[in-house]
Protein backbone atom coordinates (compact mmCIF):
# COMPACT_ATOMS: atom_id res chain seq x y z
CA UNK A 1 87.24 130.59 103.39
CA UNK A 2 86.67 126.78 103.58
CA UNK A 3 84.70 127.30 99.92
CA UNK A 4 87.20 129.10 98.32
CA UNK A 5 89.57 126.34 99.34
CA UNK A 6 87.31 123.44 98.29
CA UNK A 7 86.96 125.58 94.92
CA UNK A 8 91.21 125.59 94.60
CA UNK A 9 91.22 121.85 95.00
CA UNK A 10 88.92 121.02 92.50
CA UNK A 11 90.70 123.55 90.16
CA UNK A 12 93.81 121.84 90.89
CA UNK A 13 92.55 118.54 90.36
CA UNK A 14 91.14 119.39 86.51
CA UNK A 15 93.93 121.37 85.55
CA UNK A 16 95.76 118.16 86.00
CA UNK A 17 93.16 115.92 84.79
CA UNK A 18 94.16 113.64 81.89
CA UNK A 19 91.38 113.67 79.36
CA UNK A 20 89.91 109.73 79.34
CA UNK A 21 92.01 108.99 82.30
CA UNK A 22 90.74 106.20 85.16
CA UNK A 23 92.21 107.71 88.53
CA UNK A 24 92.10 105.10 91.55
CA UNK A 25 90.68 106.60 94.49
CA UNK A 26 93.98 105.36 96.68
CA UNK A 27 96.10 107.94 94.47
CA UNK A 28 93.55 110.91 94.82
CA UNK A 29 93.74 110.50 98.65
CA UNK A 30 97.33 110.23 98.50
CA UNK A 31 97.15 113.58 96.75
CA UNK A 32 95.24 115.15 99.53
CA UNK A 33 91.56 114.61 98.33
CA UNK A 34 89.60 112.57 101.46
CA UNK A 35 86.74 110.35 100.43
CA UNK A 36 84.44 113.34 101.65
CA UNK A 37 85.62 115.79 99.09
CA UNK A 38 85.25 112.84 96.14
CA UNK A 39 81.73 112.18 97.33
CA UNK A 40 81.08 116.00 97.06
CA UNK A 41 82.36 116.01 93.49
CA UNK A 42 80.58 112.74 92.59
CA UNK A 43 77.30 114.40 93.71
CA UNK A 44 77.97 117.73 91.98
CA UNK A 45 78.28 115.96 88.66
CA UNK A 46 82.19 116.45 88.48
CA UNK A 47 83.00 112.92 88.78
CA UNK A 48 81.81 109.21 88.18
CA UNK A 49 83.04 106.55 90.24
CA UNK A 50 83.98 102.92 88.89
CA UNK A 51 83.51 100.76 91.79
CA UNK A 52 84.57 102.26 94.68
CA UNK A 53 88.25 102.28 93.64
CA UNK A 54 87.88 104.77 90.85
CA UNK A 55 87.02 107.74 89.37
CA UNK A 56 86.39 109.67 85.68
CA UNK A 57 85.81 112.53 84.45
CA UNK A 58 81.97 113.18 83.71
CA UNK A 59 82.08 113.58 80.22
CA UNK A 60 84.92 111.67 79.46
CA UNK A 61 84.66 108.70 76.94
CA UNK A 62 85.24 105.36 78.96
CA UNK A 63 88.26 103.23 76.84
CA UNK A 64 89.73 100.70 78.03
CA UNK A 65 93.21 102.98 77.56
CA UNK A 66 92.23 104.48 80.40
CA UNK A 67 91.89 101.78 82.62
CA UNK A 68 95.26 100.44 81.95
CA UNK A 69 96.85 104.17 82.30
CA UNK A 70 95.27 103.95 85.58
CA UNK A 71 96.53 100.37 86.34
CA UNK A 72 100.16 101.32 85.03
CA UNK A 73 100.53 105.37 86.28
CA UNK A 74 97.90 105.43 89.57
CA UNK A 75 98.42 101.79 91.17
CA UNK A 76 102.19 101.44 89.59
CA UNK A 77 100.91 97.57 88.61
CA UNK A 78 103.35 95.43 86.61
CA UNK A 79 101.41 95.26 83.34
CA UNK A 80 101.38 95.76 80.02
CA UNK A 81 99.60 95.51 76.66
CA UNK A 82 101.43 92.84 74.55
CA UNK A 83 100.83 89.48 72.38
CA UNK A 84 98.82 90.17 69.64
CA UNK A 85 97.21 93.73 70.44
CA UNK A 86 100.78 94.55 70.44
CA UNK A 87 101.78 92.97 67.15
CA UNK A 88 98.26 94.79 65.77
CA UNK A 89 99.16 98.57 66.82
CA UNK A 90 102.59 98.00 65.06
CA UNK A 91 100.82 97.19 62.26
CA UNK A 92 101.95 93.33 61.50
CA UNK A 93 98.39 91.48 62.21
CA UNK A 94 97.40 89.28 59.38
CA UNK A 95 93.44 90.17 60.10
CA UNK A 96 90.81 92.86 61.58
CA UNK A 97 89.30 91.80 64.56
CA UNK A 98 85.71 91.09 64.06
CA UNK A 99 83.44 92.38 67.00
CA UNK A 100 84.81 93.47 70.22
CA UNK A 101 88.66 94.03 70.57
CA UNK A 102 90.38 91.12 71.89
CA UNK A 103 92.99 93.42 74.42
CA UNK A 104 95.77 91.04 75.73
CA UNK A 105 97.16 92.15 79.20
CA UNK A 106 100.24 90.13 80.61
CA UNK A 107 101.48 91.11 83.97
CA UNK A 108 104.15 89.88 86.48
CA UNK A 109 102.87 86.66 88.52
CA UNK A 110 100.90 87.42 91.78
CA UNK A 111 99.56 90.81 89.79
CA UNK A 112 95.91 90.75 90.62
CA UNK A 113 93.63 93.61 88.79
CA UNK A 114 91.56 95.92 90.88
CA UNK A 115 87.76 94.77 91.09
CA UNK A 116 86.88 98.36 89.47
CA UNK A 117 88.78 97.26 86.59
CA UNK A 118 87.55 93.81 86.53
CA UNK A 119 83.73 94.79 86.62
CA UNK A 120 83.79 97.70 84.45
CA UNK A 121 82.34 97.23 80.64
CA UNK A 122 85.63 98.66 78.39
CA UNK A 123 83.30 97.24 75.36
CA UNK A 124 86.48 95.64 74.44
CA UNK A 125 87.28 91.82 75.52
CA UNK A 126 90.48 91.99 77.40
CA UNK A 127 92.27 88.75 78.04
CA UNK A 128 94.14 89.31 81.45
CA UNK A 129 97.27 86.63 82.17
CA UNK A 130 100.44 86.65 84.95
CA UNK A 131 102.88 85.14 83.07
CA UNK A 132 106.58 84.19 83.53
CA UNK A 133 107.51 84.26 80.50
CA UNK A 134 110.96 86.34 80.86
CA UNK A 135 113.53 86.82 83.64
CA UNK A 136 111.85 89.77 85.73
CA UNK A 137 112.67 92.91 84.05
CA UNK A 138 112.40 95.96 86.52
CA UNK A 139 109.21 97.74 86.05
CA UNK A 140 110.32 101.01 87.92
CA UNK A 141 112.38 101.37 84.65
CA UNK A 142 109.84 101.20 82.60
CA UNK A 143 111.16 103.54 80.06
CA UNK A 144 114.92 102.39 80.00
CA UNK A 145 113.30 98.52 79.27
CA UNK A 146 113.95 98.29 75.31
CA UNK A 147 111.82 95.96 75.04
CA UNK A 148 108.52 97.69 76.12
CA UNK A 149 107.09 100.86 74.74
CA UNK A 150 105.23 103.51 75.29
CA UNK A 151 101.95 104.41 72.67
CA UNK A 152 99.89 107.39 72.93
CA UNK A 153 96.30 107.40 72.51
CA UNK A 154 95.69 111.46 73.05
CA UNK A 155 97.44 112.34 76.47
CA UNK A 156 97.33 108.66 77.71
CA UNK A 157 100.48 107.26 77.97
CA UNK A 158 100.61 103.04 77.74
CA UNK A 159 103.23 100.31 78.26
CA UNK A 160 103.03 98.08 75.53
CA UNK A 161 105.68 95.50 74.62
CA UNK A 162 107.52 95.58 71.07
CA UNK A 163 107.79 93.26 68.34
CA UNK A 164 110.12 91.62 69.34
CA UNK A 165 108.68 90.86 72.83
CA UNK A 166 104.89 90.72 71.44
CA UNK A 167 105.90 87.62 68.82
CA UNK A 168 106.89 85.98 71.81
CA UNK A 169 104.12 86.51 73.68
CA UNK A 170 102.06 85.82 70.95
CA UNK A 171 103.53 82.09 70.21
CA UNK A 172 103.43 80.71 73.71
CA UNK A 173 99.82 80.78 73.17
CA UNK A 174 100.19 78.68 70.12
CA UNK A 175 98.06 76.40 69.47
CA UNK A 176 96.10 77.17 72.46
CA UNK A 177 95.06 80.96 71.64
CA UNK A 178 96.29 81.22 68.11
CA UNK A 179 96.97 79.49 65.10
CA UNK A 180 99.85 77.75 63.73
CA UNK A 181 98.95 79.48 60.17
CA UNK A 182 98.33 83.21 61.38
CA UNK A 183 101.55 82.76 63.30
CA UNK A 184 103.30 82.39 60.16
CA UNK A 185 101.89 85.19 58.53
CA UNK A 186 102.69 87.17 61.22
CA UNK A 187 105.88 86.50 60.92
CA UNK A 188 105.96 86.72 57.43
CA UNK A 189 105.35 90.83 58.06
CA UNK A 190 108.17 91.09 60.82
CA UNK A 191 110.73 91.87 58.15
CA UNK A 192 112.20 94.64 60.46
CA UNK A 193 112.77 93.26 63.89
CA UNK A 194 115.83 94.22 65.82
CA UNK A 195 118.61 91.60 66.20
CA UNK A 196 120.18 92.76 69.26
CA UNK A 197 117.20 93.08 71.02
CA UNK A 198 114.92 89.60 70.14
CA UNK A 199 118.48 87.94 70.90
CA UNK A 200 118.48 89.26 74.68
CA UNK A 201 114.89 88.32 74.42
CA UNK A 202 115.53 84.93 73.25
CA UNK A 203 118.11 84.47 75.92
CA UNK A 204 115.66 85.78 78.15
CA UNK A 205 112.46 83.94 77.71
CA UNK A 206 111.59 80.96 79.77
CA UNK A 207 109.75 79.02 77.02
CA UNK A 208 111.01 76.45 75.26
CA UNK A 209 108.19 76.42 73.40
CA UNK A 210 107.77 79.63 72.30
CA UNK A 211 111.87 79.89 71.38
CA UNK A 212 111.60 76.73 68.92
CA UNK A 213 108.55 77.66 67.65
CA UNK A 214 110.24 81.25 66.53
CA UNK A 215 112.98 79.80 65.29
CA UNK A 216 111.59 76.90 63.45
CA UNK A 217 109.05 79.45 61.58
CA UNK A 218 112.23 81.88 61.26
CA UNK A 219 114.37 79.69 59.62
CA UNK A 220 111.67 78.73 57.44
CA UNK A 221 111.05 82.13 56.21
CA UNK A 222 114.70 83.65 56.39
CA UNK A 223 114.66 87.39 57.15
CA UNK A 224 117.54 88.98 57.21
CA UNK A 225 117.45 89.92 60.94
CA UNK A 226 117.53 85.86 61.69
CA UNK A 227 120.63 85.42 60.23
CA UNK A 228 122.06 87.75 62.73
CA UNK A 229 121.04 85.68 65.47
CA UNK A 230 123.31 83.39 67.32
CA UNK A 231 121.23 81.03 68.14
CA UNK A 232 123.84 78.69 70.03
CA UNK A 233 123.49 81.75 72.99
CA UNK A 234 120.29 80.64 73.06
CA UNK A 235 118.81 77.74 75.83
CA UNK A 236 116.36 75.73 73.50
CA UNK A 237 115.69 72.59 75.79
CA UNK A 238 116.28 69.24 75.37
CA UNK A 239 114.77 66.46 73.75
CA UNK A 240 111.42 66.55 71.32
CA UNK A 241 108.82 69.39 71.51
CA UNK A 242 105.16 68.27 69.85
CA UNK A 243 102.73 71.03 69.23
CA UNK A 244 100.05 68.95 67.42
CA UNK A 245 99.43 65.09 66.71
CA UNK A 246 100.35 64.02 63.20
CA UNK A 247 101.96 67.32 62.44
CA UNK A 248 104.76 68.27 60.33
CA UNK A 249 108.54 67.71 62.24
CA UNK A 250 111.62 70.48 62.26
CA UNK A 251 114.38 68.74 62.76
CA UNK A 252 116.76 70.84 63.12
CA UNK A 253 114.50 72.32 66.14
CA UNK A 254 113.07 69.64 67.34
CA UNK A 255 109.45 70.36 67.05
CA UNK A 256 106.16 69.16 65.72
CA UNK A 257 104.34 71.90 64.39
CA UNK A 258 100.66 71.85 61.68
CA UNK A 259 101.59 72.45 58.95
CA UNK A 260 99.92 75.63 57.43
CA UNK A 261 98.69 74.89 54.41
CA UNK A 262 96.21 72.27 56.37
């Protein structure tokens, strides 16, 4: 009797199983599997364990994707992929990464990952920040948040942020991260963002920075979209902003940016 149970839980737990999924063992005991019964499976082949907070599928291909599906859907952790990994699966990066992906994780501050996550080899290089970048949007509305998204890769279901949130992202880490040249390219190819939503970003984001910097290489390039923005709405500081010594000077925002033909 107590073997053709142990055979219906297993069943039940691969019928369920989302192929290249990374399930923390916190939500598989929560679901009524005790550590015993995971070290039974482990040892019959059925499952690896990352760590000891995890577990795949034997046979599965390890992806990073599955990681964050189990940071975002197991542990319910405020995180998503954005900045420039967003900006490349929409299709707007300038250039191909070379080598290992560069995968950009931003989370809400005081978000620490899971040590299974942090010590496991995604053969990708993923850039991990907290950031405070915009007033807290509620992540147990994920999917009403317009400004996030979700992308498939198979049955794996991830957060990423869109456009309009990802150029943001993507220039508060200029000159640090990125350069002032691919930033303009970049937003040479966002001929297509949404007005209504980068202005509730705009109004949103914390970073001066980051909000003259869009604007200033906005203006410059004049899509449409920008002249649907009111940028009075918008909270762009005080005083002078200077990105780089001996740079080139937007007066109208107030900020020293290289020029990108240097």
């Amino acid at each position: 009797m107590n073997t053709m149970k142990n055979g219906t839980k297993i069943r039940n737990l691969f019928t369920g199983w989302v192929p290249g999924g990374v399930y923390s063992s916190r939500w598989l005991r929560e679901q009524g599997y005790s550590y015993s019964n995971l070290q039974v499976y482990r040892r019959s082949g059925w499952l690896q364990a990352l760590g000891s907070g995890a577990y795949t599928r034997s046979g599965d291909d390890l992806q990073w994707q599955g990681g964050v599906w189990g940071l975002q859907t197991q542990l319910n952790l405020p995180i998503h992929v954005g900045g420039k990994t967003a900006i490349e699966e929409a299709g707007y990066a300038q250039y191909l990464n070379l080598g290992k992906q560069k995968v950009y994780l931003i989370a809400d501050p005081d978000t620490k990952l899971p040590t299974w996550f942090r010590k496991t080899n995604w053969n990708a290089q993923i850039e991990f920040s907290e950031s405070n970048l915009f007033s807290q949007f509620s992540y147990s509305n994920q999917k009403q948040d317009q400004s996030l998204k979700t992308v498939s890769f198979g049955k794996l279901d991830i957060l990423y942020s869109t456009p309009e949130r990802a150029i943001l992202e993507y220039l508060d880490w200029v000159p640090e991260k990125h350069s002032f040249q691919e930033a303009h390219e970049i937003m040479e190819n966002l001929t297509s963002l949404r007005p209504k939503l980068m202005q509730g970003l705009l109004e949103r984001c914390h970073s001066i920075k980051a909000k003259r910097l869009f604007c200033a290489i906005a203006n410059k390039i004049n899509h449409p979209w920008f002249l649907k923005l009111e940028i009075d709405k918008i909270d762009l500081g005080s005083g002078n902003r200077q990105l780089v010594s001996g740079g080139e000077y937007d007066s109208k925002y107030k900020i020293t940016v290289m020029d990108r033909n240097e």
